[in-house]
N, C-alpha and C. Protein backbone atom coordinates (compact mmCIF):
# COMPACT_ATOMS: atom_id res chain seq x y z
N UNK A 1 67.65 134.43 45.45
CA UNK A 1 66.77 133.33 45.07
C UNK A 1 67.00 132.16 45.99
N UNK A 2 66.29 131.46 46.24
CA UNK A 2 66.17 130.33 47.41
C UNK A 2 66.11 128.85 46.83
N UNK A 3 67.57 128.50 46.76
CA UNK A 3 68.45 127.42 45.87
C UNK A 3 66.73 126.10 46.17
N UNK A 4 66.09 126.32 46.79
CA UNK A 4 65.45 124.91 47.30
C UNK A 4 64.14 124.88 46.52
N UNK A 5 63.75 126.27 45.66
CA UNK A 5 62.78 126.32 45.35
C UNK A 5 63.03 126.79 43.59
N UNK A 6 64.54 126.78 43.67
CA UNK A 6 64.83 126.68 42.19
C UNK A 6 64.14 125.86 41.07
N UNK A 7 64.02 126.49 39.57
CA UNK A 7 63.47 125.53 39.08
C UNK A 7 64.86 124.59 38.00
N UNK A 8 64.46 123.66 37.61
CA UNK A 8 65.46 123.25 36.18
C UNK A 8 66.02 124.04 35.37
N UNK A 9 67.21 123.38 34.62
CA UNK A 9 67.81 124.04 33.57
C UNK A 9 67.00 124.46 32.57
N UNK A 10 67.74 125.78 32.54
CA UNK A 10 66.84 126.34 31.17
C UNK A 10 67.72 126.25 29.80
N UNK A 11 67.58 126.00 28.58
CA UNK A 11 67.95 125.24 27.83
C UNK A 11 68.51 126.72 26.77
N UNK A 12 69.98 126.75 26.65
CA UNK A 12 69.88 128.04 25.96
C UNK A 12 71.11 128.07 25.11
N UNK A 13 70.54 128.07 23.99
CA UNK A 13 71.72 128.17 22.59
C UNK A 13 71.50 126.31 22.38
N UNK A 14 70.60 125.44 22.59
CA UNK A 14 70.06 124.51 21.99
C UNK A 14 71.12 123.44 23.11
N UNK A 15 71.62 124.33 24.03
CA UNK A 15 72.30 123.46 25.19
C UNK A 15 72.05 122.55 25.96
N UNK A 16 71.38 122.55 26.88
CA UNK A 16 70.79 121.40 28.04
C UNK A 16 69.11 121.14 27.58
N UNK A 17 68.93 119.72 28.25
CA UNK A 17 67.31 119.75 28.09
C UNK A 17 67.44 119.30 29.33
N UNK A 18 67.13 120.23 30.51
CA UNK A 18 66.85 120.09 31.56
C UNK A 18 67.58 119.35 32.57
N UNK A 19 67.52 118.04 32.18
CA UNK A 19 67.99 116.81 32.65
C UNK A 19 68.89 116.03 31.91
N UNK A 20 69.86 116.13 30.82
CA UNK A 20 70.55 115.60 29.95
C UNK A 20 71.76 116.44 29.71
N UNK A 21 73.01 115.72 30.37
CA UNK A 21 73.93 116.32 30.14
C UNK A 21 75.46 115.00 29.41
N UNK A 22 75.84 115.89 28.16
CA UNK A 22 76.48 114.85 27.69
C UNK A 22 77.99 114.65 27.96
N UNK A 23 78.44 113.23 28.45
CA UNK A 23 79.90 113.50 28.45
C UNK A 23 81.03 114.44 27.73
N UNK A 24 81.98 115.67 28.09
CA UNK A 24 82.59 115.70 27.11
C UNK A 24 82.34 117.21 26.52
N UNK A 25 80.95 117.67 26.91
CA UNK A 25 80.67 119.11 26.18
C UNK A 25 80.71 119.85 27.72
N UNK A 26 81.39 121.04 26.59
CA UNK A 26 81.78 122.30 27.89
C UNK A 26 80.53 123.40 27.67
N UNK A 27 80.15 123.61 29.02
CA UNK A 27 79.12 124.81 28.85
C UNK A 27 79.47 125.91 30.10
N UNK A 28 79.32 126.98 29.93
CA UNK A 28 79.19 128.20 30.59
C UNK A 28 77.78 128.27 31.86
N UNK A 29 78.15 128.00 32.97
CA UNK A 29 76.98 127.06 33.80
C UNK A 29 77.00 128.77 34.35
N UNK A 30 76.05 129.16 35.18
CA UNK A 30 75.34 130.02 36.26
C UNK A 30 73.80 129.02 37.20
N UNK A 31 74.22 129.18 38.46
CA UNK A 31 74.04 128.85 39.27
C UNK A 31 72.55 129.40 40.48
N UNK A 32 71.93 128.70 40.28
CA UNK A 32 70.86 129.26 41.31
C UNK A 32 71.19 130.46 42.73
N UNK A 33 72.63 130.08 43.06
CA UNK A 33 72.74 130.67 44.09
C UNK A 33 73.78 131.56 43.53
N UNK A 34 74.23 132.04 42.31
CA UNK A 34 74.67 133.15 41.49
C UNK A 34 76.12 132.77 41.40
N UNK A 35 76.99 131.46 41.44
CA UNK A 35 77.87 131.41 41.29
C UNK A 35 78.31 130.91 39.82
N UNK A 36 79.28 131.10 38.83
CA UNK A 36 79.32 130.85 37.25
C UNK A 36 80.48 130.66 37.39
N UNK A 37 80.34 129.79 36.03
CA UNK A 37 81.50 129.14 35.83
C UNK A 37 81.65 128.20 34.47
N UNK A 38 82.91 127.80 34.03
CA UNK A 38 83.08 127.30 32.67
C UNK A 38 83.43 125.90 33.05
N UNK A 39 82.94 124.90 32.59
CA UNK A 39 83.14 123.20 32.87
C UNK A 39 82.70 122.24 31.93
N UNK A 40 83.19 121.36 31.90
CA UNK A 40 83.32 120.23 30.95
C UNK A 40 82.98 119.02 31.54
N UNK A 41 81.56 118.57 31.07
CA UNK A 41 80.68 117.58 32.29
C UNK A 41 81.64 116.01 31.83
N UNK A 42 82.25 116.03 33.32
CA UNK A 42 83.18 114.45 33.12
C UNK A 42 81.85 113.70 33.61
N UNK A 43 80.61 113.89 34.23
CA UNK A 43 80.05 112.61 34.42
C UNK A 43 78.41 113.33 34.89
N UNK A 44 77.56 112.18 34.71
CA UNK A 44 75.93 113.15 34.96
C UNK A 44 75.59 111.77 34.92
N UNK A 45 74.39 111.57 36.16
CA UNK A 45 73.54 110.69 37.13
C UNK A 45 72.43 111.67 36.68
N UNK A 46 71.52 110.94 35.84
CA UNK A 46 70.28 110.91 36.25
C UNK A 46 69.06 110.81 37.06
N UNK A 47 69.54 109.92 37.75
CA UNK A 47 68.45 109.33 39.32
C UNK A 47 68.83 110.59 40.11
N UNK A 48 69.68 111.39 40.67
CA UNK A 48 70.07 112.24 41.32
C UNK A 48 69.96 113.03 40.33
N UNK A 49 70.17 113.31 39.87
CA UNK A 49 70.44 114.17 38.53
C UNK A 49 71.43 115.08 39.42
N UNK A 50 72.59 114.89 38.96
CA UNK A 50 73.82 115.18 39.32
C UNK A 50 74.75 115.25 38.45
N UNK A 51 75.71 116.23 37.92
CA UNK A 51 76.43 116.56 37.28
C UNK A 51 77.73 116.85 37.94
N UNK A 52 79.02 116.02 37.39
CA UNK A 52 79.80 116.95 37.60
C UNK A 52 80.85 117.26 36.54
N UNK A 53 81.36 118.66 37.01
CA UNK A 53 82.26 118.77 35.81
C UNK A 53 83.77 119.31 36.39
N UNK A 54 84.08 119.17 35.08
CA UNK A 54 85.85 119.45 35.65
C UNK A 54 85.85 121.03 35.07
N UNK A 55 86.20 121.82 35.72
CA UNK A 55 86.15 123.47 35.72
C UNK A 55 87.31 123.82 34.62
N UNK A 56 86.79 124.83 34.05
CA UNK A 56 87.74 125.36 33.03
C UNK A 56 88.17 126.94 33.28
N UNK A 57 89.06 127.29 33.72
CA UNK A 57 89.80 128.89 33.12
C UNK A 57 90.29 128.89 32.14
N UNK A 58 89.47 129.53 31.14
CA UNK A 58 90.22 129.47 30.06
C UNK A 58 90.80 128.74 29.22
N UNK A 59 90.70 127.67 29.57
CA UNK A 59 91.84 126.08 28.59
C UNK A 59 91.55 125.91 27.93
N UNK A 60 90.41 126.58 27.03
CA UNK A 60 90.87 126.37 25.69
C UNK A 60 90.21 127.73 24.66
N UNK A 61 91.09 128.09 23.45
CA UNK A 61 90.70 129.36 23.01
C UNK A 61 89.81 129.37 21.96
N UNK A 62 89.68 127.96 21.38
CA UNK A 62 88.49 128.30 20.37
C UNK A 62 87.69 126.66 20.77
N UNK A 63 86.65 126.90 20.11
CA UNK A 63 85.95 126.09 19.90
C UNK A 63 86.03 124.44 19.54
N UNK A 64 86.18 123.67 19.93
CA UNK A 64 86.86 122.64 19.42
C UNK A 64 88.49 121.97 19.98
N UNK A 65 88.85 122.73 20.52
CA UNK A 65 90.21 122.19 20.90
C UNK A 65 90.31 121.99 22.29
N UNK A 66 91.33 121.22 22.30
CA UNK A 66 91.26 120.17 23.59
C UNK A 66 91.86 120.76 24.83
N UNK A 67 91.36 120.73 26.33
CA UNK A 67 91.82 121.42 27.41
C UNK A 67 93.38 120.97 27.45
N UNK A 68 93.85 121.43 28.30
CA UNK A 68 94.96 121.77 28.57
C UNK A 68 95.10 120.27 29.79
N UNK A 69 96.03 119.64 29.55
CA UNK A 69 96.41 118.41 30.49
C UNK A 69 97.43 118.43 31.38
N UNK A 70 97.44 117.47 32.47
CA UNK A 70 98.89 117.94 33.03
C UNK A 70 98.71 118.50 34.44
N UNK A 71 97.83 119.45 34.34
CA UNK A 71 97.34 120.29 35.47
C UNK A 71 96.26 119.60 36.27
N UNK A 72 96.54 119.64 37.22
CA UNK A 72 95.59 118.94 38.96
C UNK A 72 93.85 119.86 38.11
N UNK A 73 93.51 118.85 38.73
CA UNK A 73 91.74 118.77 38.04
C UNK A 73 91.16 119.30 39.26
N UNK A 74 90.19 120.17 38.89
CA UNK A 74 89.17 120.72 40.19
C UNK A 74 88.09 120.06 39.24
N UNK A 75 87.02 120.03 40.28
CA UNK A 75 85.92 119.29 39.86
C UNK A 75 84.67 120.47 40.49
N UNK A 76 83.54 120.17 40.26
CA UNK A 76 82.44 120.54 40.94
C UNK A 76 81.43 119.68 40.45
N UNK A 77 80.87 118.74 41.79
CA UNK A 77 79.44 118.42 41.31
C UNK A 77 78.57 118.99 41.67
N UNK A 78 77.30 119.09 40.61
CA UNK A 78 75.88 120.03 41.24
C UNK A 78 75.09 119.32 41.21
N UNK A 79 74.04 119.62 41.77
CA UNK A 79 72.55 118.98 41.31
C UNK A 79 71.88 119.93 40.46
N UNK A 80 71.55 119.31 39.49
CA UNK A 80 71.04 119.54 38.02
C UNK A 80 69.93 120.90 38.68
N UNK A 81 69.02 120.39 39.54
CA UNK A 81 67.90 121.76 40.32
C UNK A 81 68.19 123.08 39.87
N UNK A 82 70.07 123.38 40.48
CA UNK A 82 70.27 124.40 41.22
C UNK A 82 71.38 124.93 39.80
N UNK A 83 71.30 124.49 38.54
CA UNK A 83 71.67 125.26 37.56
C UNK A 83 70.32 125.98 36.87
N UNK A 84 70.58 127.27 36.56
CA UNK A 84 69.70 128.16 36.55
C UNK A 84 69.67 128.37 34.66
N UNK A 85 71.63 128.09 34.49
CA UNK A 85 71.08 128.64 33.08
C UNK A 85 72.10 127.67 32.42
N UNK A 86 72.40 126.71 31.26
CA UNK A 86 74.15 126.11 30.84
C UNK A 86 73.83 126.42 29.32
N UNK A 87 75.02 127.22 29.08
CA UNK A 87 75.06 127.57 27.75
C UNK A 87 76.23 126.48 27.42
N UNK A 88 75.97 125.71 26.33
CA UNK A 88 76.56 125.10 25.11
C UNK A 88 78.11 125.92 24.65
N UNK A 89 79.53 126.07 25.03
CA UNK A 89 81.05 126.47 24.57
C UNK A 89 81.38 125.48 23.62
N UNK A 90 81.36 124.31 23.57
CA UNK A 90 82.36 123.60 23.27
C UNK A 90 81.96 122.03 23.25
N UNK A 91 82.80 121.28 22.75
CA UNK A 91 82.31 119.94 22.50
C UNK A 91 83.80 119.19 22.78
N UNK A 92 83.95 118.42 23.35
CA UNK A 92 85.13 117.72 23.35
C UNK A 92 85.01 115.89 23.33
N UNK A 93 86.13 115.43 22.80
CA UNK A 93 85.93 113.61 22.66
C UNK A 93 85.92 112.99 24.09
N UNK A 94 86.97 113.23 24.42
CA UNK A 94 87.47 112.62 25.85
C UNK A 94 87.87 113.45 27.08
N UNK A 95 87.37 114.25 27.69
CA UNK A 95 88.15 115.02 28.20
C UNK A 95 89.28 114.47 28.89
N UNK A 96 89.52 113.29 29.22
CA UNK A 96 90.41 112.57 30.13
C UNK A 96 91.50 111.87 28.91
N UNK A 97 91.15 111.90 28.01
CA UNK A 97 91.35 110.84 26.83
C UNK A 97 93.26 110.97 27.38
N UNK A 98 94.03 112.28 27.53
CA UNK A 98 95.05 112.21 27.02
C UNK A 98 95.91 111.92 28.41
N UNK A 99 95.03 111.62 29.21
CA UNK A 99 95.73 111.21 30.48
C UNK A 99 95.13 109.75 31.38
N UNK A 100 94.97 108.45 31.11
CA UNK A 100 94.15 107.27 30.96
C UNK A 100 94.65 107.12 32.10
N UNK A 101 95.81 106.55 31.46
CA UNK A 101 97.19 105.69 32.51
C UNK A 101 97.23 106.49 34.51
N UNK A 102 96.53 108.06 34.27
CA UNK A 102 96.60 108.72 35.41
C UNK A 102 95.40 108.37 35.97
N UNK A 103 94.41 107.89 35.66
CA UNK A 103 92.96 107.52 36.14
C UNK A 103 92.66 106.83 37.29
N UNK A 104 93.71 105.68 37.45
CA UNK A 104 93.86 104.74 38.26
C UNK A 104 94.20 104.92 39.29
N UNK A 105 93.74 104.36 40.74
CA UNK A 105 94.31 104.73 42.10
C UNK A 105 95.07 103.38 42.07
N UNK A 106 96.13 104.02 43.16
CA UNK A 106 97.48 103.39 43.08
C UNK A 106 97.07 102.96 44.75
N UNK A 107 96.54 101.89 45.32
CA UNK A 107 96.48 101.35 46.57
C UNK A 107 97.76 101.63 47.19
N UNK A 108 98.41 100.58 46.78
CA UNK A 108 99.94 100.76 47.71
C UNK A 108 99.64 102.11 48.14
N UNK A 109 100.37 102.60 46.99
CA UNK A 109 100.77 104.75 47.42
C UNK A 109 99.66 105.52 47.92
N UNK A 110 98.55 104.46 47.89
CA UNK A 110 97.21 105.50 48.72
C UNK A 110 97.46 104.95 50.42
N UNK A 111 97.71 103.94 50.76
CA UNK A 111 97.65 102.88 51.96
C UNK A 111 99.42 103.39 52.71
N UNK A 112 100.74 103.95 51.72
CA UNK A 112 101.20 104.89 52.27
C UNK A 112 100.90 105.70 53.11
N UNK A 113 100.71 106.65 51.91
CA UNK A 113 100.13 107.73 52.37
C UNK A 113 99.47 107.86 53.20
N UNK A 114 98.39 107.17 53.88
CA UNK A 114 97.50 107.40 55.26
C UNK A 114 98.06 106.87 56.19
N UNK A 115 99.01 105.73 56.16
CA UNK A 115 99.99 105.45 57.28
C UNK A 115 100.90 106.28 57.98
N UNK A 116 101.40 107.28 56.79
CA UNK A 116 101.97 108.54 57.13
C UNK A 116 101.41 109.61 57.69
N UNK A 117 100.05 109.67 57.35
CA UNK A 117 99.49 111.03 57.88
C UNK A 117 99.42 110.38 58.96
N UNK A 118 98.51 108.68 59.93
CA UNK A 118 98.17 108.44 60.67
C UNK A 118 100.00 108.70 61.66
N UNK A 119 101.07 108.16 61.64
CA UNK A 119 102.00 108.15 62.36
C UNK A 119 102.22 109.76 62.30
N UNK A 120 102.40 111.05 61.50
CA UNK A 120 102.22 112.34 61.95
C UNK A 120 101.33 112.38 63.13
N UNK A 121 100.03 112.52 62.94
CA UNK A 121 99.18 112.67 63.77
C UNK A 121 99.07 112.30 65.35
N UNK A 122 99.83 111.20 65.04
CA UNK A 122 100.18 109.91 66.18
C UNK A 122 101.38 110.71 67.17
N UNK A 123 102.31 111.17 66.18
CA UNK A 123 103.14 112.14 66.79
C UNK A 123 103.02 113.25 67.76
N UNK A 124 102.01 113.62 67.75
CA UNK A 124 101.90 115.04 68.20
C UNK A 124 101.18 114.55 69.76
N UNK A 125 101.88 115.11 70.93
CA UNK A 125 101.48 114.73 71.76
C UNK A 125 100.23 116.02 72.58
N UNK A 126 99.01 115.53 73.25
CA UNK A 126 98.01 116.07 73.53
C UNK A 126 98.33 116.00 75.25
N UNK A 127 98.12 117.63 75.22
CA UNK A 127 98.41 118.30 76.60
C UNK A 127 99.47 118.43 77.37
N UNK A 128 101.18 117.90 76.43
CA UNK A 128 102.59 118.30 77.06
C UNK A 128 102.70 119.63 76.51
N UNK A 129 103.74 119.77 76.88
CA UNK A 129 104.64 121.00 76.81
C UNK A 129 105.11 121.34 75.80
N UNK A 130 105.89 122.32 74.77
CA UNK A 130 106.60 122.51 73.63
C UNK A 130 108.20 121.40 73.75
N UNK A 131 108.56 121.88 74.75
CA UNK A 131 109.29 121.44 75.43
C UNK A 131 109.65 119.78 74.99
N UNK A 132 108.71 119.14 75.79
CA UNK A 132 108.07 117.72 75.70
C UNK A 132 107.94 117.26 74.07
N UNK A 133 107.05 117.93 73.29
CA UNK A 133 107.39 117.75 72.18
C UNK A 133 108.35 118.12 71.18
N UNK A 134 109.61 119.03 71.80
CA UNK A 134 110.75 118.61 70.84
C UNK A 134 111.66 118.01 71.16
N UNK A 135 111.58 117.01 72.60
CA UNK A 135 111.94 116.16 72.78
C UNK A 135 111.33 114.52 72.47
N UNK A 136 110.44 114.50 72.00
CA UNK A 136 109.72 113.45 70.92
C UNK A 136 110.02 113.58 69.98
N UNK A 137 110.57 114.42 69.34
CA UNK A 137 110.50 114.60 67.61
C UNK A 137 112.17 114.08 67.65
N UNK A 138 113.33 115.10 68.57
CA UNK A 138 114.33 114.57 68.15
C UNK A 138 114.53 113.24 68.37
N UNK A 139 113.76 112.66 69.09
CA UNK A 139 113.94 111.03 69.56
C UNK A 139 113.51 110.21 68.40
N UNK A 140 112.80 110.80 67.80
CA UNK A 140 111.71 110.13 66.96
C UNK A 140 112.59 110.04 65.48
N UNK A 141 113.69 110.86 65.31
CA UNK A 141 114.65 110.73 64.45
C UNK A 141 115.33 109.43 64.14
N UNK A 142 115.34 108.52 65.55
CA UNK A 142 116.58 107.94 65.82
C UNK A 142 115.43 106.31 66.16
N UNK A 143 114.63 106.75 66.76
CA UNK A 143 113.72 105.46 67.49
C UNK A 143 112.75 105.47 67.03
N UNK A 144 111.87 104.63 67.29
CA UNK A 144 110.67 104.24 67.57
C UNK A 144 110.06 104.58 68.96
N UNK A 145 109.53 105.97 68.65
CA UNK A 145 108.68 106.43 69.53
C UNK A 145 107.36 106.52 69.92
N UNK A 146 106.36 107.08 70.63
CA UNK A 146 105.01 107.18 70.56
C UNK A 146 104.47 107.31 71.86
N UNK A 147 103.64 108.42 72.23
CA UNK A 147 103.27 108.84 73.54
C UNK A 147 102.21 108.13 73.46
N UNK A 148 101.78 107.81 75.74
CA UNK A 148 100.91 106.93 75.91
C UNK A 148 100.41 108.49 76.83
N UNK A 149 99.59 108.72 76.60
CA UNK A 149 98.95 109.99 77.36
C UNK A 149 100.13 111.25 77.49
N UNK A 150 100.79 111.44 78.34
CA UNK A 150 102.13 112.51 78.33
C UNK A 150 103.49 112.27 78.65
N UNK A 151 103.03 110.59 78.56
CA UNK A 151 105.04 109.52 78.85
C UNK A 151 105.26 109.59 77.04
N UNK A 152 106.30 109.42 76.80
CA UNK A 152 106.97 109.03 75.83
C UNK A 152 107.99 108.04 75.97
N UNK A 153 107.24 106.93 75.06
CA UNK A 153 107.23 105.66 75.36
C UNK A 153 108.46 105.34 73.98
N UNK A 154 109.76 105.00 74.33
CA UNK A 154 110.92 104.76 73.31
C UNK A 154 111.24 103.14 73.32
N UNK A 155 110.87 102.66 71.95
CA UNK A 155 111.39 101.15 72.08
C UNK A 155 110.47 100.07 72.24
N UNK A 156 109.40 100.91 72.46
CA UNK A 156 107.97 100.49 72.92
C UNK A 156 108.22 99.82 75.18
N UNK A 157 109.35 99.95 75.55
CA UNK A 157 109.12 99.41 76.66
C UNK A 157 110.29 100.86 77.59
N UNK A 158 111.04 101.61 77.24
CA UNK A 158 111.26 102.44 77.57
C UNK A 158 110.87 103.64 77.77
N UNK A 159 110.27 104.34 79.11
CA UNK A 159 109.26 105.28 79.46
C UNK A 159 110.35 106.65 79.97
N UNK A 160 109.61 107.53 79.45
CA UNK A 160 110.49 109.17 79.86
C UNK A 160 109.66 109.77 80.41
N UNK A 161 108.68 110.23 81.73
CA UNK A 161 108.37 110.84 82.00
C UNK A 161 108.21 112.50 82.47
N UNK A 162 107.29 113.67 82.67
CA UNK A 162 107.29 114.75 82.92
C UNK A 162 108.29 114.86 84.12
N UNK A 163 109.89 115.61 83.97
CA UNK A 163 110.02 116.78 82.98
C UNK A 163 110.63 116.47 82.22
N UNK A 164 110.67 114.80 82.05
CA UNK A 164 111.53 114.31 80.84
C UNK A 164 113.26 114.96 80.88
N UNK A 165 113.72 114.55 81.92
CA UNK A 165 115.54 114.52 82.55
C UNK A 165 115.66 113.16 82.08
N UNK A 166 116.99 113.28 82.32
CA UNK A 166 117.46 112.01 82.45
C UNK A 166 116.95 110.64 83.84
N UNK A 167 116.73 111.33 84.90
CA UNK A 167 116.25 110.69 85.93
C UNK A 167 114.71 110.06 85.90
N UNK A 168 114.19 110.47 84.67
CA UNK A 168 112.66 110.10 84.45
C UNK A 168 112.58 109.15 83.85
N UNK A 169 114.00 108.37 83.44
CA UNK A 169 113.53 107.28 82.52
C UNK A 169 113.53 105.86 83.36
N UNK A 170 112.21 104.92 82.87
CA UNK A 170 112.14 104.21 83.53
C UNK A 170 111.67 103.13 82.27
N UNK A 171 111.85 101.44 82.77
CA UNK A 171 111.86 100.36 82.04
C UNK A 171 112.71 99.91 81.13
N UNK A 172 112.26 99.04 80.39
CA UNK A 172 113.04 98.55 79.70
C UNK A 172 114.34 97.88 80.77
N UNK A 173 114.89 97.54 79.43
CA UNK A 173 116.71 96.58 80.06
C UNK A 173 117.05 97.33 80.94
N UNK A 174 118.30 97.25 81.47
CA UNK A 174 118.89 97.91 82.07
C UNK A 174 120.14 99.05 80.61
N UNK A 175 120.37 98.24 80.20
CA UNK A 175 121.25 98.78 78.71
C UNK A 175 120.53 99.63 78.01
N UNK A 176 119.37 99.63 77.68
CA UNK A 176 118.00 100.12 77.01
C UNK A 176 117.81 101.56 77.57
N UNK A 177 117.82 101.60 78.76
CA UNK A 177 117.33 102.31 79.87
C UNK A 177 118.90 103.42 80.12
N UNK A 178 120.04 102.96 79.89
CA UNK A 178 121.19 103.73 80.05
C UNK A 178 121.41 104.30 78.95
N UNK A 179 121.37 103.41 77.81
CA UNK A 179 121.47 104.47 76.31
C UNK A 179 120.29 105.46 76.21
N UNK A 180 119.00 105.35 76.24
CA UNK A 180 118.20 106.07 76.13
C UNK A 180 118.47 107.42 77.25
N UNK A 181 118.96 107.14 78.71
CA UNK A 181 119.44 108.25 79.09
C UNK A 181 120.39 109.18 78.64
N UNK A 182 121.29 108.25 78.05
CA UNK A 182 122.73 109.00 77.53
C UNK A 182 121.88 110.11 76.27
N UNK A 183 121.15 109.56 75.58
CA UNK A 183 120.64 110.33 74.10
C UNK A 183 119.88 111.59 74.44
N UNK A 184 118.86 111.37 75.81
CA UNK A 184 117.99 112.12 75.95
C UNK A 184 118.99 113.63 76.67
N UNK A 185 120.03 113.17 77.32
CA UNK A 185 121.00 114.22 77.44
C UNK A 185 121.67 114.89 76.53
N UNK A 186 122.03 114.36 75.38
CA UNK A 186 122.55 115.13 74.51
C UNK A 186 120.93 115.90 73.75
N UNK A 187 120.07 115.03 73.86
CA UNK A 187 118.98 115.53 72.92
C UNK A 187 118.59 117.28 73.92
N UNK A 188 118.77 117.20 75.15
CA UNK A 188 118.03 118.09 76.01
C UNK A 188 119.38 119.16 75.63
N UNK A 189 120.72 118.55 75.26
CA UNK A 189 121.77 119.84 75.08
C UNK A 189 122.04 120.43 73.79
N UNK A 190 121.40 119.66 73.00
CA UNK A 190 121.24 119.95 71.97
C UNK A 190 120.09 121.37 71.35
N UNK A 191 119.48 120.86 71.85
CA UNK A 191 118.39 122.02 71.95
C UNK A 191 118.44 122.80 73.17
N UNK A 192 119.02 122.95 73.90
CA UNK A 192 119.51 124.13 74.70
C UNK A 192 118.54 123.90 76.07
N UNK A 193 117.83 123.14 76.41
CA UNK A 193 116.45 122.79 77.23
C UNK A 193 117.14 122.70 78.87
């Protein structure tokens, strides 16, 4: 069937009217494009007519009783079009009710978190050697590192260039420039390089 030429929900066991889906009730959805599934509509847009729900295996065994909490939430939103059939399971108060306090995004720990993925990412150097990069990583233990094309730049003013010896290091102090040699020697004997 050709999801684009689907028609509306068909209304079955006194379940959906087409376009009306209520917070909170779980129905047995099948899908224009034949995919099914059990969900509990956390939220439905009318103007889009958009539904989505939080997916159920099984969580709950009879009628009336409350999903199972605790467990990481999958979601699916649809557009209302491309449900073919939603049968009426279940009725619930809150589906979120017993987990509130978890609702909330935590800025700080979100603004972490992407600082971290961004400095991973930042890490990984584009078009050196293996080589090259496990000599960034062990440095990166100890310093403040970060490649500028295929130098690895320690201290922000101390430069290690390809093949990255001891004889490749250039800038910085003169002190700067001797410790960072001394490290990059043990770092290169360390790993056997």
């Amino acid at each position: 069937m050709n999801p684009a030429n689907a028609t509306a929900t068909a209304a079955v066991e006194g379940g959906v009217n087409g376009d009306e889906y209520e917070v909170g009730k779980a129905y047995e959805v099948k899908l224009t494009t034949g995919i099914e599934f059990k969900g509990i509509v956390l939220a439905y847009d009318s103007d889009p007519n958009v539904v989505v729900f939080h997916i159920l295996s099984d969580l709950f065994s009879q009628e009336g009783t409350k999903p199972e909490t605790g467990k990481s939430m999958t979601t699916r939103t649809v557009k209302a079009k491309f449900i073919s059939e939603a049968t009426l399971i279940g009725k619930f108060e809150d589906p979120l009710a017993s987990n509130k306090e978890k609702r909330f995004v935590n800025l700080c720990e979100l603004e972490s978190k992407e600082k971290e993925a961004i400095r991973k990412v930042e890490s990984i150097g584009v078009g050196v050697t293996a080589e090259a990069q496990k000599i960034f990583d062990a440095l990166a233990k100890t310093y403040n590192v970060q490649w500028d094309n295929k130098v690895i730049v320690v201290m922000e003013n101390v430069r290690i260039s390809s093949p990255y010896h001891s004889d490749c290091v250039t800038g910085g102090t003169r002190a700067a420039s001797d410790q960072i040699k001394k490290v990059l020697e043990k770092v290169r004997g360390k790993l056997k390089l």
